[in-house]
N, C-alpha and C. Protein backbone atom coordinates (compact mmCIF):
# COMPACT_ATOMS: atom_id res chain seq x y z
N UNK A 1 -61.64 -2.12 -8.25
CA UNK A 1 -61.53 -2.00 -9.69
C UNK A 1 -60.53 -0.88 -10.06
N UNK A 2 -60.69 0.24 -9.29
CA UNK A 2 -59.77 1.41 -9.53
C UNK A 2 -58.30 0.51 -9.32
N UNK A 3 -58.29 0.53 -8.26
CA UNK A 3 -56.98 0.06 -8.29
C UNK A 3 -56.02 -1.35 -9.00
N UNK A 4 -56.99 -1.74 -9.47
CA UNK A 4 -56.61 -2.96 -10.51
C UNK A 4 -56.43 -2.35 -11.88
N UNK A 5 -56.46 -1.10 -12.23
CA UNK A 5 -56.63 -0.37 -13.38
C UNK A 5 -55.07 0.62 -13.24
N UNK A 6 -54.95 1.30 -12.16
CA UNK A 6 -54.22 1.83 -11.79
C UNK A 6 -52.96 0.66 -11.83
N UNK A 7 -52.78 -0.20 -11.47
CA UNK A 7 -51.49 -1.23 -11.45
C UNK A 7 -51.29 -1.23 -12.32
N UNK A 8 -52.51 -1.64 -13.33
CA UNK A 8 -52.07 -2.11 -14.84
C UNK A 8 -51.72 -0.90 -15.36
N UNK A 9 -52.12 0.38 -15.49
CA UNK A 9 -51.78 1.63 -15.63
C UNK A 9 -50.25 1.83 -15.84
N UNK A 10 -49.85 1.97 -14.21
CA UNK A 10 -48.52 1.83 -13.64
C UNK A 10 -47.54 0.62 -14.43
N UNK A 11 -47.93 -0.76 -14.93
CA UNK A 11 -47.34 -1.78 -15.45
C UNK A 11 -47.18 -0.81 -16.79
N UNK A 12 -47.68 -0.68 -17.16
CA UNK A 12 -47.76 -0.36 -19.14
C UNK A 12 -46.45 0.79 -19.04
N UNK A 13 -46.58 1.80 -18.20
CA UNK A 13 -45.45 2.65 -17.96
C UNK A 13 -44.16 2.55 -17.86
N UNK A 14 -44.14 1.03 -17.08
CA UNK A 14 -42.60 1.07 -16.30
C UNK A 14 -41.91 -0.15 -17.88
N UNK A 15 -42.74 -0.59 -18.47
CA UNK A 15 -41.86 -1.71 -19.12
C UNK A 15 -41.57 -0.97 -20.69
N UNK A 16 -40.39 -1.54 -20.89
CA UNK A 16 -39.06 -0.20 -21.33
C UNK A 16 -40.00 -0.28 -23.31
N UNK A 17 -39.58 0.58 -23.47
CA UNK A 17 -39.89 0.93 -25.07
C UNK A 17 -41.50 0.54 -24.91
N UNK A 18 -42.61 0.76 -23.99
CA UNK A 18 -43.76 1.38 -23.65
C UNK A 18 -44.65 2.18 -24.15
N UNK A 19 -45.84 2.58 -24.30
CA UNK A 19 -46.20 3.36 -25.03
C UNK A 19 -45.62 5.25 -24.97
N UNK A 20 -44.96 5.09 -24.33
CA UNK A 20 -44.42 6.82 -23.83
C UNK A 20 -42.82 7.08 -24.61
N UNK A 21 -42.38 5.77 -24.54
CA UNK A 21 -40.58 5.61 -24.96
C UNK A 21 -40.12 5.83 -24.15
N UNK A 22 -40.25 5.05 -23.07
CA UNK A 22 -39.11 5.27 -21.78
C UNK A 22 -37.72 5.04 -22.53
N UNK A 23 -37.73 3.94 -23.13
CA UNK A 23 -36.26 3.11 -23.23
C UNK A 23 -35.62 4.23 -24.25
N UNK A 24 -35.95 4.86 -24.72
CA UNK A 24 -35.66 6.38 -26.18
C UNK A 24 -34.96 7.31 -24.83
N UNK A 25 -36.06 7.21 -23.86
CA UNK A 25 -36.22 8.75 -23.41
C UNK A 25 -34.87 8.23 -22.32
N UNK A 26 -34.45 6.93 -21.87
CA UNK A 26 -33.58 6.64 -21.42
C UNK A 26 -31.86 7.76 -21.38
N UNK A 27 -31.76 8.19 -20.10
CA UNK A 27 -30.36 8.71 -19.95
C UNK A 27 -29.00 8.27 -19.89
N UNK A 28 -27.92 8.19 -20.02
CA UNK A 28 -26.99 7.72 -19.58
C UNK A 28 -25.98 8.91 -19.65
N UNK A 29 -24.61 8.36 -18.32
CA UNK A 29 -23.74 9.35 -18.61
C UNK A 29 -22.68 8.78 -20.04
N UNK A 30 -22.43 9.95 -20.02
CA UNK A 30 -21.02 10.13 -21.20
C UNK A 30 -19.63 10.20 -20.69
N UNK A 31 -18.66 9.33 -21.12
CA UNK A 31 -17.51 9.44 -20.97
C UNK A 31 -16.65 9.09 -22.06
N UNK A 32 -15.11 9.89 -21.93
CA UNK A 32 -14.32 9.45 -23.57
C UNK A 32 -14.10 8.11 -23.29
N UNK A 33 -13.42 8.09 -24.45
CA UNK A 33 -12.84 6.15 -24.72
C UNK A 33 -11.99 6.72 -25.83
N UNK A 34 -10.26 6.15 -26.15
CA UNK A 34 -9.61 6.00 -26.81
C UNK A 34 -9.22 4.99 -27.74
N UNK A 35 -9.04 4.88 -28.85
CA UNK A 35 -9.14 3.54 -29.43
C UNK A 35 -7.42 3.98 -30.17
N UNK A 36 -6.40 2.95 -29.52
CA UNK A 36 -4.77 3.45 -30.14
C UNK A 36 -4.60 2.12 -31.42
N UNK A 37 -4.32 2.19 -32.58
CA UNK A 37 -4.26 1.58 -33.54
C UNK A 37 -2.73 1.25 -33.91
N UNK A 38 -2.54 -0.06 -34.31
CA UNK A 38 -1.23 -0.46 -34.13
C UNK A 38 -0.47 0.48 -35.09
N UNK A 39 -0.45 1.58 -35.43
CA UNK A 39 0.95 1.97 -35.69
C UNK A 39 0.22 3.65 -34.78
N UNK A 40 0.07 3.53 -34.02
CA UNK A 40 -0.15 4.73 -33.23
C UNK A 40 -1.18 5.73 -32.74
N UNK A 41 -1.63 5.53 -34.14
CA UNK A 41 -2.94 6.62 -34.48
C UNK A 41 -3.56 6.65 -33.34
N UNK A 42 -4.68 7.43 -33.23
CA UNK A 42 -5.67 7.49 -31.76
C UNK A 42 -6.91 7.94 -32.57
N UNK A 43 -7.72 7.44 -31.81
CA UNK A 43 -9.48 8.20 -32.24
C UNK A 43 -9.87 7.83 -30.78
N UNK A 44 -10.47 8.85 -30.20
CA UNK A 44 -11.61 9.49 -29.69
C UNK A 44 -13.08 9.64 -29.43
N UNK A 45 -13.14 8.70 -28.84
CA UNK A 45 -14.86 8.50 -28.94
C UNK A 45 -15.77 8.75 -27.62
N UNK A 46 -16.64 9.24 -27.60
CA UNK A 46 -17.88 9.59 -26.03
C UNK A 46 -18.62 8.61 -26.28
N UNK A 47 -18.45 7.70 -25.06
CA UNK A 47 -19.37 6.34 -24.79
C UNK A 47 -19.92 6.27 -23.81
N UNK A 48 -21.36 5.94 -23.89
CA UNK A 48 -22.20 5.49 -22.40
C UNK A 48 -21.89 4.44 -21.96
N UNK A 49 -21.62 4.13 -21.02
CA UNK A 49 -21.80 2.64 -20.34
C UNK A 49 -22.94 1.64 -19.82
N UNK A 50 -22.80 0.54 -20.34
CA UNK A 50 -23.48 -0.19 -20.45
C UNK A 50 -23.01 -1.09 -19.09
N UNK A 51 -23.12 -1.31 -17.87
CA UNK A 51 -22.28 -1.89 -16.72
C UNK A 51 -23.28 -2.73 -16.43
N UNK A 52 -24.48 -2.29 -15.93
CA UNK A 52 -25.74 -3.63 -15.19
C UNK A 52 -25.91 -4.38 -16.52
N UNK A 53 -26.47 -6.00 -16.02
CA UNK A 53 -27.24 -6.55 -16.80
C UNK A 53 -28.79 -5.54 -17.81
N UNK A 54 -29.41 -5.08 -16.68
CA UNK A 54 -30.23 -4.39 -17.26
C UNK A 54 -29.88 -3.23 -18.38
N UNK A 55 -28.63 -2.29 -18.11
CA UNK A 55 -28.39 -1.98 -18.92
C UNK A 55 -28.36 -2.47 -20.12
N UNK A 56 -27.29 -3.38 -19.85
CA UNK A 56 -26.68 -4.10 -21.68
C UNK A 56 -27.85 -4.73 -22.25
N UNK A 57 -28.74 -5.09 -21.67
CA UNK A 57 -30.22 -5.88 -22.48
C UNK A 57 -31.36 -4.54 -23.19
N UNK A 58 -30.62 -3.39 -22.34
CA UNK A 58 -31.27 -2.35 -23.28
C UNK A 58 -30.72 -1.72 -24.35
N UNK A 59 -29.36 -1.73 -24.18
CA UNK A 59 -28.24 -1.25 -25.04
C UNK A 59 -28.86 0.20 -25.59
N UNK A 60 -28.65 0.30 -27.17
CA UNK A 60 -28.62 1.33 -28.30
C UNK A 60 -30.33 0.93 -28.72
N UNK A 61 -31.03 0.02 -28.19
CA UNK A 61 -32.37 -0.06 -28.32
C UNK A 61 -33.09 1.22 -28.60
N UNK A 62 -33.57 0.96 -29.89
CA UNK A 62 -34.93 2.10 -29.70
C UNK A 62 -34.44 3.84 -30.17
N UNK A 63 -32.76 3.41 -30.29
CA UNK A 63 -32.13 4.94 -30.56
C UNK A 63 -32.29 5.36 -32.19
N UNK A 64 -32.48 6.20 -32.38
CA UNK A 64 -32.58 6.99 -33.43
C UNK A 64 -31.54 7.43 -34.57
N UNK A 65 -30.66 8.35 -33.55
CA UNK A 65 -29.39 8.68 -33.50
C UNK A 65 -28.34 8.27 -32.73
N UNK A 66 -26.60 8.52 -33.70
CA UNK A 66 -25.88 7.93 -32.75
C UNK A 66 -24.94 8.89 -33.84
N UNK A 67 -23.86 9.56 -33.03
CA UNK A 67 -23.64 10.56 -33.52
C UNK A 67 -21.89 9.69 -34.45
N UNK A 68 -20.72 10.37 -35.50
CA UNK A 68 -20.25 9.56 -35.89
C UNK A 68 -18.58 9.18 -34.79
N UNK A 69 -18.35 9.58 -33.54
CA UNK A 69 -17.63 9.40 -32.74
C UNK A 69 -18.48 9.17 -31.31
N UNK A 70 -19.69 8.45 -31.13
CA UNK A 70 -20.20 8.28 -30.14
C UNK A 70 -20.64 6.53 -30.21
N UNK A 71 -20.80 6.33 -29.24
CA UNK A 71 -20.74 4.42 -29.05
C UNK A 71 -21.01 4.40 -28.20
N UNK A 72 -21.75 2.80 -27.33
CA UNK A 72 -22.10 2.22 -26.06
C UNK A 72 -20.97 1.50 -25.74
N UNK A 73 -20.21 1.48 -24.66
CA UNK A 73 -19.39 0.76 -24.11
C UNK A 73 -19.71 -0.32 -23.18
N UNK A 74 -20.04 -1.83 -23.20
CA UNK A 74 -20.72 -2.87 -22.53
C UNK A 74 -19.60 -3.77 -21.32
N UNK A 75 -19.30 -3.61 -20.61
CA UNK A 75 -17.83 -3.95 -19.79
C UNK A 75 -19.08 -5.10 -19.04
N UNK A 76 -18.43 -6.09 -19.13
CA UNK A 76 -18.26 -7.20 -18.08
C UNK A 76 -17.87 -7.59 -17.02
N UNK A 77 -18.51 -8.18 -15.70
CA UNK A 77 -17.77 -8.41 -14.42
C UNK A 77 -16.61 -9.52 -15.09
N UNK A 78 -16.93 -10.21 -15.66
CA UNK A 78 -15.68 -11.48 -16.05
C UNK A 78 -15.99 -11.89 -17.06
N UNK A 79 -14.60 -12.03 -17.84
CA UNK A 79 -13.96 -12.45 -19.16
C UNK A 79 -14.94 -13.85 -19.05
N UNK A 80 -16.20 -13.36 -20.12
CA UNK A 80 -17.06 -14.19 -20.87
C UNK A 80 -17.39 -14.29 -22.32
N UNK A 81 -17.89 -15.25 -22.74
CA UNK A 81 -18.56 -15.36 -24.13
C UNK A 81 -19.93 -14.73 -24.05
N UNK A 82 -19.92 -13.61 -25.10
CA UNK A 82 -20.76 -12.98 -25.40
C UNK A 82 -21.46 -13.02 -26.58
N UNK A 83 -22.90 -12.54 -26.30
CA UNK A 83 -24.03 -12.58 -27.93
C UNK A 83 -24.39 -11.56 -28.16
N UNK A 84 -24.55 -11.26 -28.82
CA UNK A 84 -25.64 -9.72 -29.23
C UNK A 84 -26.66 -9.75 -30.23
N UNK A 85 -27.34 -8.68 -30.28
CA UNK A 85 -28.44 -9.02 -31.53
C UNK A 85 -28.83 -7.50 -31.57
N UNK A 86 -29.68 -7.43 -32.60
CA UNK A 86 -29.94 -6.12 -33.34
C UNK A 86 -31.73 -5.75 -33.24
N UNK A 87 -32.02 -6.61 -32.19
CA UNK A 87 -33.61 -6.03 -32.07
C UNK A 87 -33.64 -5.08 -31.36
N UNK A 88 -34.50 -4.46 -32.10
CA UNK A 88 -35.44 -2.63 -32.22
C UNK A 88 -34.34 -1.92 -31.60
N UNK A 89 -33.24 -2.49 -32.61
CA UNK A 89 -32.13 -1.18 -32.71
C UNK A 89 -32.31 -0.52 -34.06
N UNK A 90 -32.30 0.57 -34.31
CA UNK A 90 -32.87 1.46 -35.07
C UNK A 90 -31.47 1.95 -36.12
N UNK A 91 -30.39 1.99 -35.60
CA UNK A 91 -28.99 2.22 -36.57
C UNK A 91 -28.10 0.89 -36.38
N UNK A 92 -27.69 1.34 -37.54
CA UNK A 92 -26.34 -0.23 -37.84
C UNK A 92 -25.38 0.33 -36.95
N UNK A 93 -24.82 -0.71 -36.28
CA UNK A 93 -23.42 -0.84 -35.58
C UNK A 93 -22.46 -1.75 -36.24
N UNK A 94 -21.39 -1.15 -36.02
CA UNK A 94 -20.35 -2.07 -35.72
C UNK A 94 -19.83 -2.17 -34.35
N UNK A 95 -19.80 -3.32 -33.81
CA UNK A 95 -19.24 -4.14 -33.12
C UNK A 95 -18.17 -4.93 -32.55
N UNK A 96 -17.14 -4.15 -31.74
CA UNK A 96 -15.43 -4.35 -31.65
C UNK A 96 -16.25 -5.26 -30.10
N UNK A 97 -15.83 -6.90 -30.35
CA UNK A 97 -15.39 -7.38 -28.76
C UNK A 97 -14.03 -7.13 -28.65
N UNK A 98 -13.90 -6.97 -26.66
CA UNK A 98 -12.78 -6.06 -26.29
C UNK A 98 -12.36 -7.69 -25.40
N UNK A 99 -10.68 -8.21 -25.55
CA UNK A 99 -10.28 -9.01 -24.43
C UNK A 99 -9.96 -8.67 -23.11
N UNK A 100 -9.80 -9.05 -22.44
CA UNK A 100 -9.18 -9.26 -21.18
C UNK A 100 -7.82 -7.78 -21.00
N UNK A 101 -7.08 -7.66 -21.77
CA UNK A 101 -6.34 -6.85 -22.30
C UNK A 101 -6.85 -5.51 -22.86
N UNK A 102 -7.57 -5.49 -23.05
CA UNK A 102 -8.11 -4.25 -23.37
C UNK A 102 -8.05 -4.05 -25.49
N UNK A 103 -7.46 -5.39 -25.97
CA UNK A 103 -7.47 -5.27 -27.50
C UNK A 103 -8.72 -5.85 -28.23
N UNK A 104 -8.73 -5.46 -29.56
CA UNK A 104 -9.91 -5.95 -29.76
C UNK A 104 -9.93 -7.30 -30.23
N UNK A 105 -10.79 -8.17 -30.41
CA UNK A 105 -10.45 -9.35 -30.27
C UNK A 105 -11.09 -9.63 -31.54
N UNK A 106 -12.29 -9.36 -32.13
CA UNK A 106 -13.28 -9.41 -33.37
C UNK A 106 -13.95 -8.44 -33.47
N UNK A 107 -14.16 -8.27 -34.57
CA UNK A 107 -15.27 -6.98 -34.93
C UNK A 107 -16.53 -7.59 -36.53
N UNK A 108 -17.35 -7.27 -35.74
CA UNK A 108 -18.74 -7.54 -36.50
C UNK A 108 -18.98 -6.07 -37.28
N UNK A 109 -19.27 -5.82 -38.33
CA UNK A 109 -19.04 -4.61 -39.22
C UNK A 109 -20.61 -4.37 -39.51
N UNK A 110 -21.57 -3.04 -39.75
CA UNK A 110 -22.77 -2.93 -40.06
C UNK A 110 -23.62 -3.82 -39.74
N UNK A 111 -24.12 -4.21 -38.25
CA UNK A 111 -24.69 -5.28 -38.08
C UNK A 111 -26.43 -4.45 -38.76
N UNK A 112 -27.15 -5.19 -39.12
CA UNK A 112 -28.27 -5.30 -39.31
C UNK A 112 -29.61 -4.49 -38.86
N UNK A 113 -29.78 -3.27 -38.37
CA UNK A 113 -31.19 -3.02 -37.89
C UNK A 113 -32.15 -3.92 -37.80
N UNK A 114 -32.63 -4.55 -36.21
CA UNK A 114 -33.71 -4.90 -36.26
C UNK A 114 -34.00 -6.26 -35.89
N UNK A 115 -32.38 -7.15 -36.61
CA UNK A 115 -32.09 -8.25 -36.64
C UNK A 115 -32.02 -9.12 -35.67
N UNK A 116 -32.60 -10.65 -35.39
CA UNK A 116 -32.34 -10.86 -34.47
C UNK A 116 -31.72 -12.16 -34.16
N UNK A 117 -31.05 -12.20 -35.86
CA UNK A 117 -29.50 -13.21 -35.74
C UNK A 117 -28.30 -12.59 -34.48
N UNK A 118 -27.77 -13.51 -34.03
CA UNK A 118 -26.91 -13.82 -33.01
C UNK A 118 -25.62 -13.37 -33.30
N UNK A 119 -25.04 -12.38 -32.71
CA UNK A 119 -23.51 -11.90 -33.42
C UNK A 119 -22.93 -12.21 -31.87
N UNK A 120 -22.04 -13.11 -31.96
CA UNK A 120 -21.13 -13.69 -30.81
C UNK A 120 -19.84 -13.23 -30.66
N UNK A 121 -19.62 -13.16 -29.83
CA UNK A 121 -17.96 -12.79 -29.63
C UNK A 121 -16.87 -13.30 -29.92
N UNK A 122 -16.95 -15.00 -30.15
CA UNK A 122 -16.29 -15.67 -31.27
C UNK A 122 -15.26 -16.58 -29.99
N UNK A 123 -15.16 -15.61 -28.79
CA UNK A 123 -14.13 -15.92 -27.71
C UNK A 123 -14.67 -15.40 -26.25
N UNK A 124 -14.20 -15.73 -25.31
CA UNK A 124 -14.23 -14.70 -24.27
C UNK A 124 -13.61 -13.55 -23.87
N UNK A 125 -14.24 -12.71 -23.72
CA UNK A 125 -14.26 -10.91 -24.07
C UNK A 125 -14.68 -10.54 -22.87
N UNK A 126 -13.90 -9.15 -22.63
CA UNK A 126 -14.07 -8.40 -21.02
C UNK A 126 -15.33 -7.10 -21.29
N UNK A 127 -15.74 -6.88 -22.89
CA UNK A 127 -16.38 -5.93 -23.26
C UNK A 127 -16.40 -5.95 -24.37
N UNK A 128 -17.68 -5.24 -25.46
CA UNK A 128 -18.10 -4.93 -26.52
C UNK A 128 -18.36 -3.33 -26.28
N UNK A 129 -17.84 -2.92 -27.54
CA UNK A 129 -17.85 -1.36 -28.13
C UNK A 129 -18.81 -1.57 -29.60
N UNK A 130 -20.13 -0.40 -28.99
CA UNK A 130 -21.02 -0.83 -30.46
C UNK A 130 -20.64 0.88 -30.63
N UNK A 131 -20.36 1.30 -31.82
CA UNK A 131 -20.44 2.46 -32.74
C UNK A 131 -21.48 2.28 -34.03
N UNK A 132 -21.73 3.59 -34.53
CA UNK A 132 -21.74 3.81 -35.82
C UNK A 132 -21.61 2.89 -37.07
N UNK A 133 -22.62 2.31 -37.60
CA UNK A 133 -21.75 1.29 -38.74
C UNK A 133 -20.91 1.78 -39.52
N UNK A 134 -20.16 1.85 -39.88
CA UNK A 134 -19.16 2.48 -41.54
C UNK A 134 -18.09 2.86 -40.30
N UNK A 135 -18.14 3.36 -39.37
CA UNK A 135 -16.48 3.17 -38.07
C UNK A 135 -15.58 2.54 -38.42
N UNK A 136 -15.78 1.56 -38.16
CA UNK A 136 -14.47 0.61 -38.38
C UNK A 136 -13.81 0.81 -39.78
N UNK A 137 -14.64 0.95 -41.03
CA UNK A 137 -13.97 0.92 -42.05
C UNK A 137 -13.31 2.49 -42.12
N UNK A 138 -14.48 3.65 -41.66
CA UNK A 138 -13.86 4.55 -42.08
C UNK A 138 -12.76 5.33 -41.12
N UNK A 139 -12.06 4.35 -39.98
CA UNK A 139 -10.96 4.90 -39.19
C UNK A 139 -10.11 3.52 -39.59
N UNK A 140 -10.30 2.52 -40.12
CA UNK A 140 -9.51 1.62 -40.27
C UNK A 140 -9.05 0.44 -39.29
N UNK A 141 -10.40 0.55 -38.53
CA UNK A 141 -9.74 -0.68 -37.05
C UNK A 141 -9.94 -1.96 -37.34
N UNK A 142 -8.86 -2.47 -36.54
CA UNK A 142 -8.28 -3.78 -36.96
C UNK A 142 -8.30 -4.53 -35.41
N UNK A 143 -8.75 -5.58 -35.48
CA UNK A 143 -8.39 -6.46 -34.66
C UNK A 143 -6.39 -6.54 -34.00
N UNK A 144 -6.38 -6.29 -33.41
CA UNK A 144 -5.38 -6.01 -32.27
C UNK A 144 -4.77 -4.71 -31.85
N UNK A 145 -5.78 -3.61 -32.25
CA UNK A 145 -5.73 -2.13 -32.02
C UNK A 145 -6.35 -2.72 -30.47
N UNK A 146 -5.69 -1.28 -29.46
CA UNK A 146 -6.02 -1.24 -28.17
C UNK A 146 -7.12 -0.38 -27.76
N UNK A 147 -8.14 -0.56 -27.02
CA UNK A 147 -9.14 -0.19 -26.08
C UNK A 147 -8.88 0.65 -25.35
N UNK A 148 -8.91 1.91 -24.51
CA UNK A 148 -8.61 2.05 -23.39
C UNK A 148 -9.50 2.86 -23.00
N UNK A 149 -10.31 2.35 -21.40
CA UNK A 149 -11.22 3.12 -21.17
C UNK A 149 -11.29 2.72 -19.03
N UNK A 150 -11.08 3.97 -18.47
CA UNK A 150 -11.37 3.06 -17.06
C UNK A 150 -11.88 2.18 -16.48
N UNK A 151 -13.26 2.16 -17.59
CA UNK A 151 -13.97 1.02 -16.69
C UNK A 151 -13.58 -0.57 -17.26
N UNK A 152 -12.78 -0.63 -17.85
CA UNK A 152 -12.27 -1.98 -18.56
C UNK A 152 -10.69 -2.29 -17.43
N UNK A 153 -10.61 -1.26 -16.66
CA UNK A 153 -9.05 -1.26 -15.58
C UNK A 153 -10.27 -2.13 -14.04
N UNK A 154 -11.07 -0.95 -13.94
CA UNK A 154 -12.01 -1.18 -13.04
C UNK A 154 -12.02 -2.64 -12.89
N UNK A 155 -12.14 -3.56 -13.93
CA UNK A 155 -13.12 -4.79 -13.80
C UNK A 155 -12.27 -5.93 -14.06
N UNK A 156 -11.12 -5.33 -14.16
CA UNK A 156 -9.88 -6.24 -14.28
C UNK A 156 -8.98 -6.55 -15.42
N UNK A 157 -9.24 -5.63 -16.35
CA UNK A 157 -8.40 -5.49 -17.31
C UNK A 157 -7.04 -4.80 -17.07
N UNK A 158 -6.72 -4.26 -18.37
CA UNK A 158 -5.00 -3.49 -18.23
C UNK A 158 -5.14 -2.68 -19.09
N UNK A 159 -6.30 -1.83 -19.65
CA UNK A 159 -6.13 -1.15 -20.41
C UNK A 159 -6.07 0.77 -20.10
């Protein structure tokens, strides 16, 4: 009996946003990311990476805060069609899918808290950049501004 209590114990712990907030209390490292805008400009952003499956299914889940130059960076083994959704994400994003190239290909603007309509990539995409909602409008990014971040070179991009 103990030990049938103890498993279940152990179960309730390990599965993510739990009664403790693993998935909150969740770490990741930080690295920059540049975003160059077609007439030059640059912005600057510290992004976690999102690389495993497991990662990206946890994403910005459960976060609180997200500071206004900080974002999840989601890189792909291969140029696929991608979905996303907004459950027990706690701040609005916007949403730049990244091509093959490292440009952006579409951007989904203030997605929804919570939501768990389907925001697609529209195409096949090497990566999604979720920021801050009001980003995009308030640096001005546009669909064919460039990406550049190592792990998008890593996986077979050119950016």
């Amino acid at each position: 009996m103990r030990a049938v209590f103890l498993s279940l114990l152990l179960l309730v712990f390990l599965v993510p946003g739990g009664p403790t907030g693993i998935a909150a209390a969740q770490t990741w490292d930080s690295e920059p990311l540049t975003i160059t805008k077609a007439d030059g400009e640059t912005h600057r952003f510290t992004v976690e990476l999102a690389l495993t499956v497991q990662d990206q299914g946890r994403g910005l889940m459960h976060r609180k805060f997200l500071g206004p130059d900080q974002g999840m960076l989601f890189v792909y083994r291969r140029v696929q069609r991608v979905s996303m959704w907004m459950k027990n994400t706690f701040i609005p994003l916007d949403m730049l899918f990244i091509d093959a190239q490292g440009g952006i290909a579409r951007i989904h603007e203030r997605a929804v808290p919570h939501s768990e309509t389907i925001i697609p990539s529209g195409g096949p995409v090497r990566a999604v950049l979720e920021v801050k909602g009001g980003t995009v409008s308030r640096l001005g990014l546009k669909p064919g501004d460039r990406v550049h971040h190592p792990a998008l070179k890593r996986f077979g991009g050119r950016s």
